[in-house]
C-alpha atoms as a PDB file:
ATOM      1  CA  UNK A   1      -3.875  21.177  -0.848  1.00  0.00           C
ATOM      2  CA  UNK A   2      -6.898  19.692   1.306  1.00  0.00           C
ATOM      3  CA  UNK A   3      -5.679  16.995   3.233  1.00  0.00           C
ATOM      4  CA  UNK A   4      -6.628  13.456   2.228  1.00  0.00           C
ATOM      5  CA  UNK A   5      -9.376  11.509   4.185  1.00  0.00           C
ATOM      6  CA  UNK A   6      -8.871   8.359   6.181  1.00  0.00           C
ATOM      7  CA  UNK A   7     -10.228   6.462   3.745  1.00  0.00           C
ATOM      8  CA  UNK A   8      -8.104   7.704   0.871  1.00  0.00           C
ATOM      9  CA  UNK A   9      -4.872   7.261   3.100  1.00  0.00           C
ATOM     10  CA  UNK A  10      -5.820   3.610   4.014  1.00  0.00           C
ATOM     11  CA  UNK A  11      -6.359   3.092   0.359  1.00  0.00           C
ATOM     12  CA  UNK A  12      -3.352   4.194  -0.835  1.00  0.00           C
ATOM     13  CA  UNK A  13      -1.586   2.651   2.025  1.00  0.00           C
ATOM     14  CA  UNK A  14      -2.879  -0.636   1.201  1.00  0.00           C
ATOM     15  CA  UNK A  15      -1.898  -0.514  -2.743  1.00  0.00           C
ATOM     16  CA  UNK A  16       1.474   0.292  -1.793  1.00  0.00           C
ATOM     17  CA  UNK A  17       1.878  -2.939   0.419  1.00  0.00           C
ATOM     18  CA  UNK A  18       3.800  -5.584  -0.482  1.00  0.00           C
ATOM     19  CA  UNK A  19       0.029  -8.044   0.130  1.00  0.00           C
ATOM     20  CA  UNK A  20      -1.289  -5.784  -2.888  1.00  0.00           C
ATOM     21  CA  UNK A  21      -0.963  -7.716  -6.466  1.00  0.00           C
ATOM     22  CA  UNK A  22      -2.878  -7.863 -10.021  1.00  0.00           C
ATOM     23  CA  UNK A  23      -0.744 -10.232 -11.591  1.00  0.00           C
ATOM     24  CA  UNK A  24      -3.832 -11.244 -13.949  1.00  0.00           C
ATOM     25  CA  UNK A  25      -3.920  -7.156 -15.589  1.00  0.00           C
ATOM     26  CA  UNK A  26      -0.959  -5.665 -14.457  1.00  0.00           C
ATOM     27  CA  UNK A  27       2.041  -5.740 -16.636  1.00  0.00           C
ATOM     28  CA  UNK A  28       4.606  -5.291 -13.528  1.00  0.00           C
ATOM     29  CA  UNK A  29       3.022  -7.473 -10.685  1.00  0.00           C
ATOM     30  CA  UNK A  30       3.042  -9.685 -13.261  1.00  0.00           C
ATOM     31  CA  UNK A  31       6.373  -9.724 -14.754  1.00  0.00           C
ATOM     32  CA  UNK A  32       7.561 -11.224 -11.261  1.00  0.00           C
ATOM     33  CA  UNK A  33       5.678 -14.059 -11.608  1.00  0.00           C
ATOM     34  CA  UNK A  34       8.211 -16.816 -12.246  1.00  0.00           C
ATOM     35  CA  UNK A  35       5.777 -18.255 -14.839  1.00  0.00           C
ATOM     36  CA  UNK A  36       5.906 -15.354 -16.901  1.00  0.00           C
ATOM     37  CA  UNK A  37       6.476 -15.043 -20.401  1.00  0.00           C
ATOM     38  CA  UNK A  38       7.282 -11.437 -22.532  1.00  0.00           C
ATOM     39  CA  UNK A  39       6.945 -13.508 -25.464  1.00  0.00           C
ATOM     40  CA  UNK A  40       3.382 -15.012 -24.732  1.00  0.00           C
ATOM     41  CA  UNK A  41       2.170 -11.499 -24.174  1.00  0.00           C
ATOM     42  CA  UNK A  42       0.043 -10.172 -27.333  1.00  0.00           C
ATOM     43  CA  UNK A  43       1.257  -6.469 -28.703  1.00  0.00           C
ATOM     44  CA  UNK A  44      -2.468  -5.524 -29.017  1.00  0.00           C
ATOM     45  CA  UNK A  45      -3.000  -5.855 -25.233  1.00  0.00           C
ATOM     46  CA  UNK A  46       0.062  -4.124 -24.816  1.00  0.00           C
ATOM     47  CA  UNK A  47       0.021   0.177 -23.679  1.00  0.00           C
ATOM     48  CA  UNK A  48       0.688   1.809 -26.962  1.00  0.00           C
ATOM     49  CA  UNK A  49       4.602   2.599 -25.622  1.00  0.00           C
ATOM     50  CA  UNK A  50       5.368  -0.834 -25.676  1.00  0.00           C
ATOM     51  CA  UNK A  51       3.659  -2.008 -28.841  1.00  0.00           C
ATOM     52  CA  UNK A  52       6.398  -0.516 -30.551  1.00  0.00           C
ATOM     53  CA  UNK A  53       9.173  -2.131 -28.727  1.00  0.00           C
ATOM     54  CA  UNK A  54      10.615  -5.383 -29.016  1.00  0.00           C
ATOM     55  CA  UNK A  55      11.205  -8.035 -25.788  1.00  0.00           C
ATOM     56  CA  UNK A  56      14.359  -6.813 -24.397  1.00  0.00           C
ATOM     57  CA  UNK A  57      13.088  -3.026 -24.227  1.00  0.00           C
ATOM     58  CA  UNK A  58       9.576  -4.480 -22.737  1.00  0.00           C
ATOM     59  CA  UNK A  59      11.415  -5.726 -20.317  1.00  0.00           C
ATOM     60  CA  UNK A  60      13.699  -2.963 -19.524  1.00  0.00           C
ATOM     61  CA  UNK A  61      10.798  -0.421 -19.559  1.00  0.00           C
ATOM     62  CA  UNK A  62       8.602  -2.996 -17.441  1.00  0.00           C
ATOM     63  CA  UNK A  63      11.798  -3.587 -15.012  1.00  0.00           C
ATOM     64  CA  UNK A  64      12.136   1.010 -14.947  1.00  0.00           C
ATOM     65  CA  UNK A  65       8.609   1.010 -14.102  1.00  0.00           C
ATOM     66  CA  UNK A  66       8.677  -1.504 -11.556  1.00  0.00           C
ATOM     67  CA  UNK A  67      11.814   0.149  -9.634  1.00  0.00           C
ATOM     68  CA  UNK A  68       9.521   3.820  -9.825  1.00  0.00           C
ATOM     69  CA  UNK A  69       6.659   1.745  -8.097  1.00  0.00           C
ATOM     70  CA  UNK A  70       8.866   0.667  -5.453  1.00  0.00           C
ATOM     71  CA  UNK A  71      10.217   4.081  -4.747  1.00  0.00           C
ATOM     72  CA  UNK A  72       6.472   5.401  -4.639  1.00  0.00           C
ATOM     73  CA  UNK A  73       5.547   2.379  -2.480  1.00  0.00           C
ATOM     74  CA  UNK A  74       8.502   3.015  -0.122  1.00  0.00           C
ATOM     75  CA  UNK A  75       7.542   7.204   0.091  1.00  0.00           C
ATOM     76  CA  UNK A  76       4.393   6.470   0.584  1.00  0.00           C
ATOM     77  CA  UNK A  77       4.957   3.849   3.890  1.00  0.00           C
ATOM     78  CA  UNK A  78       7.613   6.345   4.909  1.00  0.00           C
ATOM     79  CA  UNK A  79       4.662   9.336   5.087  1.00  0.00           C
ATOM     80  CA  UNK A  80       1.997   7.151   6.604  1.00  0.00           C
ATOM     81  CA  UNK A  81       4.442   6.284   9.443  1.00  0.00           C
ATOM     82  CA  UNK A  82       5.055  10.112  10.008  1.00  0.00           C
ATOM     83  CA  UNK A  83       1.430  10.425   9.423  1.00  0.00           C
ATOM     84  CA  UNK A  84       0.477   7.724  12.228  1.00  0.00           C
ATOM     85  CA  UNK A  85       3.653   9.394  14.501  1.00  0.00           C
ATOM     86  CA  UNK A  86       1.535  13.005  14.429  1.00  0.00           C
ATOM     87  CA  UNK A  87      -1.962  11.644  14.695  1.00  0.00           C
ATOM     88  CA  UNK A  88      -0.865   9.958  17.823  1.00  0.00           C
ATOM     89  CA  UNK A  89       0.969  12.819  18.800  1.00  0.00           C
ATOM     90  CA  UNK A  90      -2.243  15.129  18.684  1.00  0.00           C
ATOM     91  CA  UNK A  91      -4.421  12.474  20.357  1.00  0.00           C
ATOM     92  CA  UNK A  92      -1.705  12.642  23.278  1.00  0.00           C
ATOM     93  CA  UNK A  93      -3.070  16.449  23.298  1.00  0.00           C
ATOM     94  CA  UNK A  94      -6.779  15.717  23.494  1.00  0.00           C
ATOM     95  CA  UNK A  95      -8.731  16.335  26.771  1.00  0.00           C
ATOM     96  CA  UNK A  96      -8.767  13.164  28.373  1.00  0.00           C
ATOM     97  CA  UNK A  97      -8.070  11.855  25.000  1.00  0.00           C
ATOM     98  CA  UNK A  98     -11.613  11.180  24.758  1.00  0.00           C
ATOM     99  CA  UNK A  99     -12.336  10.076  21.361  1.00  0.00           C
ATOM    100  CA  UNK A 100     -14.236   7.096  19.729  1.00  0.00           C
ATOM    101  CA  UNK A 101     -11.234   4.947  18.956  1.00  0.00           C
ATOM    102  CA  UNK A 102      -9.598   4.959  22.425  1.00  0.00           C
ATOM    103  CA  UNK A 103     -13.162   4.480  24.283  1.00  0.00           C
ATOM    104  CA  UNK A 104     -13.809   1.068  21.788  1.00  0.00           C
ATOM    105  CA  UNK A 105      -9.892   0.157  22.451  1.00  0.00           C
ATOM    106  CA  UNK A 106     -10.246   0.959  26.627  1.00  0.00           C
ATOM    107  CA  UNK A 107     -13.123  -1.354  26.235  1.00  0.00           C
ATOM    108  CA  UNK A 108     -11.844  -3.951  24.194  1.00  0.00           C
ATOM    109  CA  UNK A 109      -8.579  -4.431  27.116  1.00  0.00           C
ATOM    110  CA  UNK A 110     -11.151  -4.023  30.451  1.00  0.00           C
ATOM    111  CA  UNK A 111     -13.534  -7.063  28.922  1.00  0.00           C
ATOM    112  CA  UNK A 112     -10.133  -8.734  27.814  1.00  0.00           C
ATOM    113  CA  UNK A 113      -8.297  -8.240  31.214  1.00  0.00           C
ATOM    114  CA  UNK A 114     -11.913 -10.074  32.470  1.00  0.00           C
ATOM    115  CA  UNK A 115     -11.537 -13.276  30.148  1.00  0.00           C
ATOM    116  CA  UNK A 116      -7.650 -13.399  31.170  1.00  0.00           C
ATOM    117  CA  UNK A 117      -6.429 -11.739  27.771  1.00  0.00           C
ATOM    118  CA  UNK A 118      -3.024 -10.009  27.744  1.00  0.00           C
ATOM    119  CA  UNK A 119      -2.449  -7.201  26.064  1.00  0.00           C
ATOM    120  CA  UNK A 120       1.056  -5.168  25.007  1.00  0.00           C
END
């Protein structure tokens, strides 16, 4: 398998963060709205599964698909942090570790340290 790009790791990243919600189309960010209502929702906008069902299953099967999304969201921090732990690693390993984003950071703290800014 090719490895993903930045972009496609900072996407996913970012949908599995607790700051990322669709309340207004999706059935589970939704359903933890305290203003929500199984009963107000119409069967025809319903995925076929659940048309079938009546409230108490929607809910269960909304509640079983809400508990996978966490486990997904939680696998997926816990590989971007080993992710981030190995890129930094390799950086360490670079000559001089002389690449864009440390030059732009170096820069960043020298005009900072000039203006009185602290840094950690």
């Amino acid at each position: 398998m090719a490895p993903a790009s930045g972009a496609v790791v900072q996407r996913a990243v970012a949908k599995a963060s607790i700051n990322y919600k669709n309340s207004s189309w999706d059935l589970v960010d939704a359903a933890k709205e305290k203003t929500f209502d199984f009963s107000k929702v119409k069967t025809e906008e319903l995925p076929e599964p659940m048309q079938k069902m009546n409230t108490a299953d929607r809910k269960a099967y909304v509640a079983k698909n809400a508990r996978e999304r966490a486990d997904l969201q939680a696998k997926i921090a816990q590989l971007n942090a080993d992710r981030e732990k190995y890129v930094a690693e390799k950086a360490k390993e670079l000559p001089g570790n002389n690449t864009l984003d440390t030059a732009m950071i170096a820069a960043v703290r020298e005009q900072g340290a000039k203006r009185n800014f602290q840094f950690k």
